[in-house]
N, C-alpha and C. Protein backbone atom coordinates (compact mmCIF):
# COMPACT_ATOMS: atom_id res chain seq x y z
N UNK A 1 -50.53 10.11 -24.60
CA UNK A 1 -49.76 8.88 -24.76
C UNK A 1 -50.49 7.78 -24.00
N UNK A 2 -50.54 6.48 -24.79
CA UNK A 2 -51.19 5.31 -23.88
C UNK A 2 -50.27 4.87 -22.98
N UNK A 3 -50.51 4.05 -22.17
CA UNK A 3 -50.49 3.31 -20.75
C UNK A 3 -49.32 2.70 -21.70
N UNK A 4 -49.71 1.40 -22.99
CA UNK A 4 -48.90 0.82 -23.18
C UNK A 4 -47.11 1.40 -23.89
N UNK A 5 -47.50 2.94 -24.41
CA UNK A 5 -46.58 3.52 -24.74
C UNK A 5 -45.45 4.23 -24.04
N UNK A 6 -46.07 4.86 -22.36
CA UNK A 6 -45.43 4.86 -21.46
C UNK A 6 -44.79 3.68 -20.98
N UNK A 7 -45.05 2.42 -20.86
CA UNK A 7 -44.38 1.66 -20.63
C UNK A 7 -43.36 1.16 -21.23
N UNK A 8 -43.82 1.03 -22.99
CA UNK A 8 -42.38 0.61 -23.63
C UNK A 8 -41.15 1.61 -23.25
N UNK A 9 -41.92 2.96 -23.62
CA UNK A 9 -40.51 3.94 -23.29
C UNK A 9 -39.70 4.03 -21.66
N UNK A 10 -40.53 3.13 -20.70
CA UNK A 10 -39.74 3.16 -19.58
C UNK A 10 -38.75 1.78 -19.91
N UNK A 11 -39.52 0.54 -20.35
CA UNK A 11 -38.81 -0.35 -20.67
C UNK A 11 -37.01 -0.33 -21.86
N UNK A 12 -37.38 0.31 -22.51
CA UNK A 12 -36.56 1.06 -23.42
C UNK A 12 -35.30 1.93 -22.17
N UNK A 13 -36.01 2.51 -21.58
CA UNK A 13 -34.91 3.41 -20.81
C UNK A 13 -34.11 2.37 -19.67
N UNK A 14 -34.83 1.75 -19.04
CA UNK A 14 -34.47 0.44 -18.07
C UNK A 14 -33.54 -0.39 -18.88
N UNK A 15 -33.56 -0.59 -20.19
CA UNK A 15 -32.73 -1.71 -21.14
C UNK A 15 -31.27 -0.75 -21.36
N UNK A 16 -31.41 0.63 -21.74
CA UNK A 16 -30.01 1.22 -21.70
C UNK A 16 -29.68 1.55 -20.98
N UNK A 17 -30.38 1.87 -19.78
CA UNK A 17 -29.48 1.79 -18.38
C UNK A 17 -29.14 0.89 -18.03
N UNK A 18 -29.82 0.01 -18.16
CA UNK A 18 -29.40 -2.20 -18.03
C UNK A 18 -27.88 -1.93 -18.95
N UNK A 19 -27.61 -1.63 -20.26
CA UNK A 19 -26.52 -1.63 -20.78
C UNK A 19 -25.68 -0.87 -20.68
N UNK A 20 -25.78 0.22 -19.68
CA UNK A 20 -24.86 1.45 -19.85
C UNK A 20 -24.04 0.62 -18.48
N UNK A 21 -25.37 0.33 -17.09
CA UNK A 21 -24.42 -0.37 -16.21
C UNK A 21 -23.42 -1.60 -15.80
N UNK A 22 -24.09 -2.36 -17.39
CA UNK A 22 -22.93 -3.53 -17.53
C UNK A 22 -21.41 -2.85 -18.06
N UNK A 23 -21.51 -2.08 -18.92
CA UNK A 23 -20.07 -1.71 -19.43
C UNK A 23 -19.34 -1.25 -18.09
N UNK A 24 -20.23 -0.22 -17.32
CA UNK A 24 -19.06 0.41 -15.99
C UNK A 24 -19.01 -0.45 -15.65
N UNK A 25 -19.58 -1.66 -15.53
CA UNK A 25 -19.32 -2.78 -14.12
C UNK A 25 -17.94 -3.45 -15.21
N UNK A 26 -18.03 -3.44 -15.87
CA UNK A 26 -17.18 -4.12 -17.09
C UNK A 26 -15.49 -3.53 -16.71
N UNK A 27 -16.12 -2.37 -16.76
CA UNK A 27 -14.81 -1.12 -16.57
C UNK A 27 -14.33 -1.27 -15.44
N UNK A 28 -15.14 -1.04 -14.63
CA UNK A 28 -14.36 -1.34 -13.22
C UNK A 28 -14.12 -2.61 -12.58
N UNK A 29 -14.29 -3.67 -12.94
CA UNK A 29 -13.55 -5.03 -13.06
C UNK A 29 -12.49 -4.91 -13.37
N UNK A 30 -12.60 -4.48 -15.07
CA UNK A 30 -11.06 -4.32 -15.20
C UNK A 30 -9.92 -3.49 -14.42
N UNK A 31 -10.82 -2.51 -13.99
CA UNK A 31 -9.50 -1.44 -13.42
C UNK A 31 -9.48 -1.72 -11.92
N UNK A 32 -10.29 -3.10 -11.31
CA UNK A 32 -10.00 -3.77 -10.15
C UNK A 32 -8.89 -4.69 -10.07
N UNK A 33 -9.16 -5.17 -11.07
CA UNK A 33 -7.81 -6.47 -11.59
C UNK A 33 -6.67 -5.97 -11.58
N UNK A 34 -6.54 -4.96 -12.73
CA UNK A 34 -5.56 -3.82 -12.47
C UNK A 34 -4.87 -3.26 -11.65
N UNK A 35 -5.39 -2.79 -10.70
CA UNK A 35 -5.19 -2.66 -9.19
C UNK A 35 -4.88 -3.59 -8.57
N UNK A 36 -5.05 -4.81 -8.60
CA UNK A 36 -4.54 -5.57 -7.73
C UNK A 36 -3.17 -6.15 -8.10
N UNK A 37 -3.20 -6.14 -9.42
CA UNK A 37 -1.87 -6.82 -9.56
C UNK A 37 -0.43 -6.09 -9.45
N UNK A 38 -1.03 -4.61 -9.56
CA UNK A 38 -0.12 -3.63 -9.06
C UNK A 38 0.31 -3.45 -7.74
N UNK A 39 -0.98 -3.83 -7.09
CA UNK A 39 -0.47 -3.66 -5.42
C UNK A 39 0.12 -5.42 -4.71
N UNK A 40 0.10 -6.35 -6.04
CA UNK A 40 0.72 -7.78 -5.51
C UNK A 40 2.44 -7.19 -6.07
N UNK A 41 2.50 -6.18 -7.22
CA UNK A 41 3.71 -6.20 -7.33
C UNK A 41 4.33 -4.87 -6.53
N UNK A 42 3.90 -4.14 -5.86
CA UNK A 42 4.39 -3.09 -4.88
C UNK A 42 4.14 -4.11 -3.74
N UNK A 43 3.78 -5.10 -3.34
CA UNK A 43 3.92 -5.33 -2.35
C UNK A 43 5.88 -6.23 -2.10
N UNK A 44 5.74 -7.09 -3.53
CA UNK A 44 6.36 -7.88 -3.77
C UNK A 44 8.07 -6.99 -3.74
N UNK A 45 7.76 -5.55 -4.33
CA UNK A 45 8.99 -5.22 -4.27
C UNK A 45 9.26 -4.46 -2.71
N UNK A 46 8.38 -4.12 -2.51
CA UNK A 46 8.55 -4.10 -0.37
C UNK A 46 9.21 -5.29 0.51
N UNK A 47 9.00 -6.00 -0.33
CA UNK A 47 9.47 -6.97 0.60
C UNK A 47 11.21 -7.20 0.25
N UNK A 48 11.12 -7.21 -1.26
CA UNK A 48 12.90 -6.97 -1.58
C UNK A 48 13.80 -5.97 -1.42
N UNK A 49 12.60 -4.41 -1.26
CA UNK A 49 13.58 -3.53 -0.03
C UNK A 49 14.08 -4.28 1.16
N UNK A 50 13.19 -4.36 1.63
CA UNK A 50 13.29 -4.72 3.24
C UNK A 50 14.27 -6.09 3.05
N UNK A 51 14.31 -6.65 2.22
CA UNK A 51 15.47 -7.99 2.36
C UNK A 51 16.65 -7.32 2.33
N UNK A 52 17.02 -6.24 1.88
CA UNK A 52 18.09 -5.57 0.62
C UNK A 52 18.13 -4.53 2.62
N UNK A 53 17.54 -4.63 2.87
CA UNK A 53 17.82 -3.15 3.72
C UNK A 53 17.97 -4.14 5.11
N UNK A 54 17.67 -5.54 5.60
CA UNK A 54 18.06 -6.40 6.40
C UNK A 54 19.27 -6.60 5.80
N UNK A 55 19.79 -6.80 5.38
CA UNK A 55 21.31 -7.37 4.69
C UNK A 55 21.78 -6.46 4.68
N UNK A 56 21.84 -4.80 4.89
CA UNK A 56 22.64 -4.40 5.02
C UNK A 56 22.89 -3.75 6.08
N UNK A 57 21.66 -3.99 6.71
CA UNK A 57 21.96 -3.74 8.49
C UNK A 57 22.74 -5.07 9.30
N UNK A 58 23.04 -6.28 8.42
CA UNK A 58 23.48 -7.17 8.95
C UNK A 58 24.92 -6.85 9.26
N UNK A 59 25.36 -6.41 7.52
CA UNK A 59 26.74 -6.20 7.34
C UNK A 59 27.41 -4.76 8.19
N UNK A 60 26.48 -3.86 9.11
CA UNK A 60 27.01 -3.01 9.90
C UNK A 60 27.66 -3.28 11.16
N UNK A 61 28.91 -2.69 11.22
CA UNK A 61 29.38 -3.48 12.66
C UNK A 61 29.05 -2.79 14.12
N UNK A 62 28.91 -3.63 15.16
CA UNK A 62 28.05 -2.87 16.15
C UNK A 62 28.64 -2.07 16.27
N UNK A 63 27.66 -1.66 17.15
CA UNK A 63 28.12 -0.45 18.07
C UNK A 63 29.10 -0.01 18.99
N UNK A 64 30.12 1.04 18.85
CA UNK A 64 31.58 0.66 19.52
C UNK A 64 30.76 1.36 20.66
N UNK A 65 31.39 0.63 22.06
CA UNK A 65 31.47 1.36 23.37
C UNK A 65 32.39 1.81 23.52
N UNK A 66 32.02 3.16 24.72
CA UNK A 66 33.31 3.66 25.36
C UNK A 66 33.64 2.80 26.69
N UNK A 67 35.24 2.86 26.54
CA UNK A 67 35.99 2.39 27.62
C UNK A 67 35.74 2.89 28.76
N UNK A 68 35.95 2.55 29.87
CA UNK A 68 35.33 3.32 31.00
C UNK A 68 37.33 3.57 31.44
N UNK A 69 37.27 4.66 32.42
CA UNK A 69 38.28 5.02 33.09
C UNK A 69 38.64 3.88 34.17
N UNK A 70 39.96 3.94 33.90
CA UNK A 70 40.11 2.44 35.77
C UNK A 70 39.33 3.02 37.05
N UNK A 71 39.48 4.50 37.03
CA UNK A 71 38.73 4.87 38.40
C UNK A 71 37.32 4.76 38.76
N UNK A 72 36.94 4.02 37.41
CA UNK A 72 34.79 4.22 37.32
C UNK A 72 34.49 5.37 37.32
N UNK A 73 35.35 6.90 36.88
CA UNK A 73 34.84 7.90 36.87
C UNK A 73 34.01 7.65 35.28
N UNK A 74 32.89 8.95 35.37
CA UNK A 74 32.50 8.95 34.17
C UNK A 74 33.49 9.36 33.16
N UNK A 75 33.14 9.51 31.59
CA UNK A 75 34.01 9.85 30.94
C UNK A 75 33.43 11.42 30.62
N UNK A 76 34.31 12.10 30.16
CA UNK A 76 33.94 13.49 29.47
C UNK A 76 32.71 13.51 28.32
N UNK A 77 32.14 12.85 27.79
CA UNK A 77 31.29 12.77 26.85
C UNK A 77 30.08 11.82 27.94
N UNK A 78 29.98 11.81 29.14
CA UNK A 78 28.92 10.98 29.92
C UNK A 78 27.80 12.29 29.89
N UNK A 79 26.86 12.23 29.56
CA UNK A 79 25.56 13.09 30.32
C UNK A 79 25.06 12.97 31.17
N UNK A 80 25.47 11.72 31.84
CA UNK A 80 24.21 11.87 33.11
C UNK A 80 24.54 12.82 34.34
N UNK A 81 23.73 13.36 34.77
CA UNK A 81 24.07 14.72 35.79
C UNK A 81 24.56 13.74 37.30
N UNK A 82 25.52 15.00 37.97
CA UNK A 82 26.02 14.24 38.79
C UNK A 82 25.42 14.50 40.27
């Protein structure tokens, strides 16, 4: 094979690998885009949990305390050691 025939056939192979790597780059553009707009709309609905899950920690009423005894003794349900 000549010099110049080895070359076309590398040139030839360089041109469909030139075209094989535009389509993946093609492909994975798209399935970048893709991805993103999925993670703008999982983000978007994170945030309307968390509104939805603030509002309903709003509407919880605090926390009841226990009464203490007139004597300042602890109460029966106290843990702390004496």
């Amino acid at each position: 094979m000549s010099r110049i025939d080895e070359l076309t056939d590398r040139i030839e192979r360089l041109l469909l690998r030139h075209e094989e790597l535009r389509r993946t780059n093609a492909l994975l553009t798209q399935q970048v885009h893709v991805v993103t707009q999925e993670r703008e709309s999982l983000k978007a609905r994170l945030a309307a949990a968390r509104s939805r899950i603030d509002a309903l920690l709003d509407k919880l009423p605090p926390p009841a305390t226990e009464p203490e005894h007139p004597d300042g003794a602890p109460s029966a349900t106290d843990s702390r050691p004496e």
